[in-house]
PDB file of N, CA and C in Angstrom:
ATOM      1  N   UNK A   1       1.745   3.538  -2.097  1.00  0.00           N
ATOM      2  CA  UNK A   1       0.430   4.132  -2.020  1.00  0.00           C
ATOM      3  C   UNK A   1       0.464   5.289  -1.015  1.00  0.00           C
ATOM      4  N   UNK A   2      -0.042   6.419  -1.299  1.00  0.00           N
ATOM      5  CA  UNK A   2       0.184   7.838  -0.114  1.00  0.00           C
ATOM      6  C   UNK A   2      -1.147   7.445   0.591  1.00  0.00           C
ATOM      7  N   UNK A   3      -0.930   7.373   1.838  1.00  0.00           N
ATOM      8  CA  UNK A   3      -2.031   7.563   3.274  1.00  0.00           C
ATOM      9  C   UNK A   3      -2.566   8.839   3.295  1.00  0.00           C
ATOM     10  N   UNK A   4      -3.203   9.264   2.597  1.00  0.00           N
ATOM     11  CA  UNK A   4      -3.777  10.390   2.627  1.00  0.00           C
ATOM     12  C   UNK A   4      -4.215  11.004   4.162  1.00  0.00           C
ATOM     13  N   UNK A   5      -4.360  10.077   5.376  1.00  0.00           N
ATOM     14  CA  UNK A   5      -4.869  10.439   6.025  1.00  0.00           C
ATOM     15  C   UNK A   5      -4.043  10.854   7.673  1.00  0.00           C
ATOM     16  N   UNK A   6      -2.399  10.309   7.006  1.00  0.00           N
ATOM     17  CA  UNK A   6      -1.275  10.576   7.593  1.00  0.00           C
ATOM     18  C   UNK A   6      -1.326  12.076   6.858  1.00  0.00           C
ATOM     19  N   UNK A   7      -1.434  12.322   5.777  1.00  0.00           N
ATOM     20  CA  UNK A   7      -0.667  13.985   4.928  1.00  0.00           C
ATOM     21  C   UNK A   7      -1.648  14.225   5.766  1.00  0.00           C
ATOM     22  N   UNK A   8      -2.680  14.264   6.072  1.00  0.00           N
ATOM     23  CA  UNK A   8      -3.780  15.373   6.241  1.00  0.00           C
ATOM     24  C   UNK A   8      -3.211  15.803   7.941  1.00  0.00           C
ATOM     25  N   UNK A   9      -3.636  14.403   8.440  1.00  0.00           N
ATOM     26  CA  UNK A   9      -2.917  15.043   9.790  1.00  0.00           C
ATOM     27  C   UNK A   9      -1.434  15.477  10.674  1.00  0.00           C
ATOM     28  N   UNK A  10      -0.517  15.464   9.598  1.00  0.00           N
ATOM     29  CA  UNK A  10       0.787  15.710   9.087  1.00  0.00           C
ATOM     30  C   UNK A  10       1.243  16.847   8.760  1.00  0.00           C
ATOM     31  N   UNK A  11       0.717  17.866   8.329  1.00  0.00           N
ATOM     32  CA  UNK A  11       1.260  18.623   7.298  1.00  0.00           C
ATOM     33  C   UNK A  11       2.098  19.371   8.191  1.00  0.00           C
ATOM     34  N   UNK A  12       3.055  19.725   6.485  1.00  0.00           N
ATOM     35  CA  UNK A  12       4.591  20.525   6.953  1.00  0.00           C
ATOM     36  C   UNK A  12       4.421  21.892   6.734  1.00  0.00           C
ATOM     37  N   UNK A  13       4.231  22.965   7.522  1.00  0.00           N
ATOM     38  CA  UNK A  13       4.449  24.264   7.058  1.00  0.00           C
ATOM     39  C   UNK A  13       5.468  25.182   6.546  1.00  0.00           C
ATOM     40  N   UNK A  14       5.104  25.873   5.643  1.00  0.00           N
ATOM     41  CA  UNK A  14       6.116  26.493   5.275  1.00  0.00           C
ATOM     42  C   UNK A  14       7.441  27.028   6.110  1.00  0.00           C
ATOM     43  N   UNK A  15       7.245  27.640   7.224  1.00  0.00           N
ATOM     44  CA  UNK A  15       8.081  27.829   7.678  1.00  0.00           C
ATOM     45  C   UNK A  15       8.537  26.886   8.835  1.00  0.00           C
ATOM     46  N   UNK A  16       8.756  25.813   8.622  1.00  0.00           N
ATOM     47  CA  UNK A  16       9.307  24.616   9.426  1.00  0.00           C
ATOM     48  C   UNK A  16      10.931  24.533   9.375  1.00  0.00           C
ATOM     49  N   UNK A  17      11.422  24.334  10.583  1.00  0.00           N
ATOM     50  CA  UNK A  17      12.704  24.251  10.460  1.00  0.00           C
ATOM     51  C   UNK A  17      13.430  23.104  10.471  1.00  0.00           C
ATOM     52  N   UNK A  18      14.798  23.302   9.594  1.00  0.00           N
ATOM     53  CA  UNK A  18      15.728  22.155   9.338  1.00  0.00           C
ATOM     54  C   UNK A  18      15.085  20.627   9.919  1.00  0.00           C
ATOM     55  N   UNK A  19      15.106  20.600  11.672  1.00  0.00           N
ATOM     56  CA  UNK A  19      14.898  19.201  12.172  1.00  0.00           C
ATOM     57  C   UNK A  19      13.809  18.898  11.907  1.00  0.00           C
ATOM     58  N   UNK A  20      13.064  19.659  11.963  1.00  0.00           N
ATOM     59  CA  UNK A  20      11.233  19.328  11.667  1.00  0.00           C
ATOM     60  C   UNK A  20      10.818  18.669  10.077  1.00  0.00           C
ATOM     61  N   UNK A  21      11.757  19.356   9.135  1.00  0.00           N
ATOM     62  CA  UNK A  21      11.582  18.598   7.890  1.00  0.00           C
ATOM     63  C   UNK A  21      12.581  17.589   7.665  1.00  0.00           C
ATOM     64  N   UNK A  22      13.257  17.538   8.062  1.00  0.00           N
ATOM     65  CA  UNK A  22      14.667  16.003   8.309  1.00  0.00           C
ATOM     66  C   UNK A  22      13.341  15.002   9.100  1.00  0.00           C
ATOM     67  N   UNK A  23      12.801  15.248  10.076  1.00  0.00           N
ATOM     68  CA  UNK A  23      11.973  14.371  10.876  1.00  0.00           C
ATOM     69  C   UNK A  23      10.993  13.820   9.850  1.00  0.00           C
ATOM     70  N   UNK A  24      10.175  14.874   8.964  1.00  0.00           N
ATOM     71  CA  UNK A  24       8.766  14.788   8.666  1.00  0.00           C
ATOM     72  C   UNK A  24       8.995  13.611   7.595  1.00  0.00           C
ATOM     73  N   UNK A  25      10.343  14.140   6.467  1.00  0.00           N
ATOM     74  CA  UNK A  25      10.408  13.145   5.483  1.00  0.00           C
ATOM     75  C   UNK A  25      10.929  11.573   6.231  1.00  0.00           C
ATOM     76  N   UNK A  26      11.450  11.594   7.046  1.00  0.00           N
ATOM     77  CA  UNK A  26      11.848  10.022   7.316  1.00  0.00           C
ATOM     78  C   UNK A  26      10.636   9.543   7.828  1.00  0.00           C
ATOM     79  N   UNK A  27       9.599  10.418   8.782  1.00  0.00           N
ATOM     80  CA  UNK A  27       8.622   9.734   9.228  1.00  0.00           C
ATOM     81  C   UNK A  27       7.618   9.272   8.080  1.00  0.00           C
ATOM     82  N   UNK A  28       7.706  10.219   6.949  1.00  0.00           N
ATOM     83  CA  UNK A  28       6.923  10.235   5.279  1.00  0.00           C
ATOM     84  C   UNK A  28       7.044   8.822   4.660  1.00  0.00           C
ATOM     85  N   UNK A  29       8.793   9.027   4.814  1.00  0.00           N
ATOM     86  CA  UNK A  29       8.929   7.417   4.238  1.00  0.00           C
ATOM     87  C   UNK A  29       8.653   6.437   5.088  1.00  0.00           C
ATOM     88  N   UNK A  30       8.628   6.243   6.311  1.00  0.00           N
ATOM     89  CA  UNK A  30       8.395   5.502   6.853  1.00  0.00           C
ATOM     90  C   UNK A  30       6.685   4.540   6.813  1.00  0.00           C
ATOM     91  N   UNK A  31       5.954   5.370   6.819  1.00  0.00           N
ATOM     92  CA  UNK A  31       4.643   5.188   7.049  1.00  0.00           C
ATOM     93  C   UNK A  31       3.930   5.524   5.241  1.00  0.00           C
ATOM     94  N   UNK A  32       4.032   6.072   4.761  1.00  0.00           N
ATOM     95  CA  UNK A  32       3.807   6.317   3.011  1.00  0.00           C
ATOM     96  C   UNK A  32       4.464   5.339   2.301  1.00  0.00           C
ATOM     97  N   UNK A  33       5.796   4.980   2.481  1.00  0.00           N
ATOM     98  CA  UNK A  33       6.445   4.310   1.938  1.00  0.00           C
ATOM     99  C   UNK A  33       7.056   5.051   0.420  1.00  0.00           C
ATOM    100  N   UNK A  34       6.691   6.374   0.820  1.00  0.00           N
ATOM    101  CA  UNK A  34       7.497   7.064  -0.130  1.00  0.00           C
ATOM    102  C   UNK A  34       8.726   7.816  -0.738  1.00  0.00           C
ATOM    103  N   UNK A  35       9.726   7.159  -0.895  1.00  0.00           N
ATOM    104  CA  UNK A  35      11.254   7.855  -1.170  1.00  0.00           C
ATOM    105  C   UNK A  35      11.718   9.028  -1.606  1.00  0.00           C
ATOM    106  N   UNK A  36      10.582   9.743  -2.823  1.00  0.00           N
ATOM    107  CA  UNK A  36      11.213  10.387  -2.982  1.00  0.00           C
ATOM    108  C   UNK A  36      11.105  12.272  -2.038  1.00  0.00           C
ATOM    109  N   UNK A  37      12.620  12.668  -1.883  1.00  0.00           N
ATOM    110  CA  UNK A  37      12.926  13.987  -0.735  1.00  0.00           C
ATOM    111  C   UNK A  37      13.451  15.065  -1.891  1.00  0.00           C
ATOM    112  N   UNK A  38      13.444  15.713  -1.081  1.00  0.00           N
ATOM    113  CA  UNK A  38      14.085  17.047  -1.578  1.00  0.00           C
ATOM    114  C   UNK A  38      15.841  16.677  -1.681  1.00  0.00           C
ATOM    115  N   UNK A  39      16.279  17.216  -2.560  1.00  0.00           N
ATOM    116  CA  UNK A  39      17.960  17.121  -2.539  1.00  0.00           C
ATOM    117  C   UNK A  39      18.787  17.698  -1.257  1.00  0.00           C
ATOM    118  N   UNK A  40      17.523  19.048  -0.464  1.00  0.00           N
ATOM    119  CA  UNK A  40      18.050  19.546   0.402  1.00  0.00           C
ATOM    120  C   UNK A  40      18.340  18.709   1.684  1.00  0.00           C
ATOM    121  N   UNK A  41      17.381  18.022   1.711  1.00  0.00           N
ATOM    122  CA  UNK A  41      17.134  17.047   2.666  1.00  0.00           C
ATOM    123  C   UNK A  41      17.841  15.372   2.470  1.00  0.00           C
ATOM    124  N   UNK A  42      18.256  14.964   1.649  1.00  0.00           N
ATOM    125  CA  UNK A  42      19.372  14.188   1.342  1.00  0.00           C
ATOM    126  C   UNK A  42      20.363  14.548   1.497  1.00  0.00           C
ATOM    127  N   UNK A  43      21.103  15.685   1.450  1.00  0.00           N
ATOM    128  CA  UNK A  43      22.312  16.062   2.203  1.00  0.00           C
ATOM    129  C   UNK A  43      22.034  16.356   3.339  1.00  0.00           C
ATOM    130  N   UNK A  44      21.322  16.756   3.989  1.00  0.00           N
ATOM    131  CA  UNK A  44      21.370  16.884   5.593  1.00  0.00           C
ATOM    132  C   UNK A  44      20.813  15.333   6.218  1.00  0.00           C
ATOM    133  N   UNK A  45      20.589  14.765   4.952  1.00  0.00           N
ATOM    134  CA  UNK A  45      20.860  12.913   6.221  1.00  0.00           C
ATOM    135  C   UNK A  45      22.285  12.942   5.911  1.00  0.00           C
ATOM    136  N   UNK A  46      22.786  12.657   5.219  1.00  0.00           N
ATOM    137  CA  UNK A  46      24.121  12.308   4.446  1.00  0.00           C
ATOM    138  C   UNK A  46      24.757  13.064   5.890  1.00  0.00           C
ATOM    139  N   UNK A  47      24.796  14.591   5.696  1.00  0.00           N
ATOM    140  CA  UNK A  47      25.841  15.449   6.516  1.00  0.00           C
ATOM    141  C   UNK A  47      25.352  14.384   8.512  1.00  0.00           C
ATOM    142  N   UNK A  48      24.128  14.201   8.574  1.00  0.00           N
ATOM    143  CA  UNK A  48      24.037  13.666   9.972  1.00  0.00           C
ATOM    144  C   UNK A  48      24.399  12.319  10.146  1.00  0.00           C
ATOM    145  N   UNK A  49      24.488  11.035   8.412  1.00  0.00           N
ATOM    146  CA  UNK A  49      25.358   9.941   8.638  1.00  0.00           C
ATOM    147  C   UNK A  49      23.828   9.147   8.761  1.00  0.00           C
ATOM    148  N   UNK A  50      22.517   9.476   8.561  1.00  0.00           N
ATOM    149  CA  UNK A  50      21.371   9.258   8.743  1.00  0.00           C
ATOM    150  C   UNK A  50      21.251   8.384   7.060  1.00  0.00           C
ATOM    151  N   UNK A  51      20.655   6.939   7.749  1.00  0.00           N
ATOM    152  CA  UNK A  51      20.982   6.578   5.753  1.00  0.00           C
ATOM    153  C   UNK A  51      19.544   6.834   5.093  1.00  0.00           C
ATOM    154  N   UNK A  52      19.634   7.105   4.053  1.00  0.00           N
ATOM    155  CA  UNK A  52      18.480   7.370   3.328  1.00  0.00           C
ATOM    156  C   UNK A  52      17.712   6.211   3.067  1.00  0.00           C
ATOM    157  N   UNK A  53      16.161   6.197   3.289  1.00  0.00           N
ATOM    158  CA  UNK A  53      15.337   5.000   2.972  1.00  0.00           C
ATOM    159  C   UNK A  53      15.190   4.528   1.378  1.00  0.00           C
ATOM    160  N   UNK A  54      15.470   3.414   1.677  1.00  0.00           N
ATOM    161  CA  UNK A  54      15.663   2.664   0.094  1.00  0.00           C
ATOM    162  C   UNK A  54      14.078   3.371  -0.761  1.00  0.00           C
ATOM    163  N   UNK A  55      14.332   3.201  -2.089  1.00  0.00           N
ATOM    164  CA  UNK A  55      13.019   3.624  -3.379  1.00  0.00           C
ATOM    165  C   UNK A  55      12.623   1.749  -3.144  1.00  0.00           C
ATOM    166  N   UNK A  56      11.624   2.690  -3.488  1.00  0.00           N
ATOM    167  CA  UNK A  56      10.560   0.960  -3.912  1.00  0.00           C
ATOM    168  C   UNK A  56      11.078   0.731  -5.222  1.00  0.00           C
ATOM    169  N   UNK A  57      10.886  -1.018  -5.094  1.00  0.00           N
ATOM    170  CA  UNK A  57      11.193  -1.687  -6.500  1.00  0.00           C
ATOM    171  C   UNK A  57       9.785  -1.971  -7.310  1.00  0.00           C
TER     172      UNK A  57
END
C-alpha cells in the first residue's frame, strides 16, 4: 500500500544526486513497502554490496 503521506513529505527532485536517490529508494522500500527501483539504482546497491529489499509476495 503507498503512504501517500511519506511521498508527499518525501519527494525526490529532479536534480538529486546519486546518494540521495540510493537513500530515498531504500528508505521508499522501507516504509511503503515498495520494491520496485530503477535499474539504475539496483546496480549502484549491487556495485555498494547493499542487498536489495525483497518484492512482496
Amino acid at each position: 500500500m503507498i503512504n501517500r503521506e511519506w511521498h508527499e513529505a518525501h519527494r525526490l527532485g529532479p536534480k538529486a544526486k546519486l546518494d540521495e536517490r540510493v537513500a530515498w529508494h531504500i528508505e521508499h522500500a522501507q516504509v511503503c513497502g515498495c520494491r520496485n527501483m530503477p535499474e539504475s539504482i539496483k546496480a549502484e546497491l549491487a556495485k555498494r554490496g547493499i542487498p536489495q529489499p525483497e518484492r512482496r509476495r
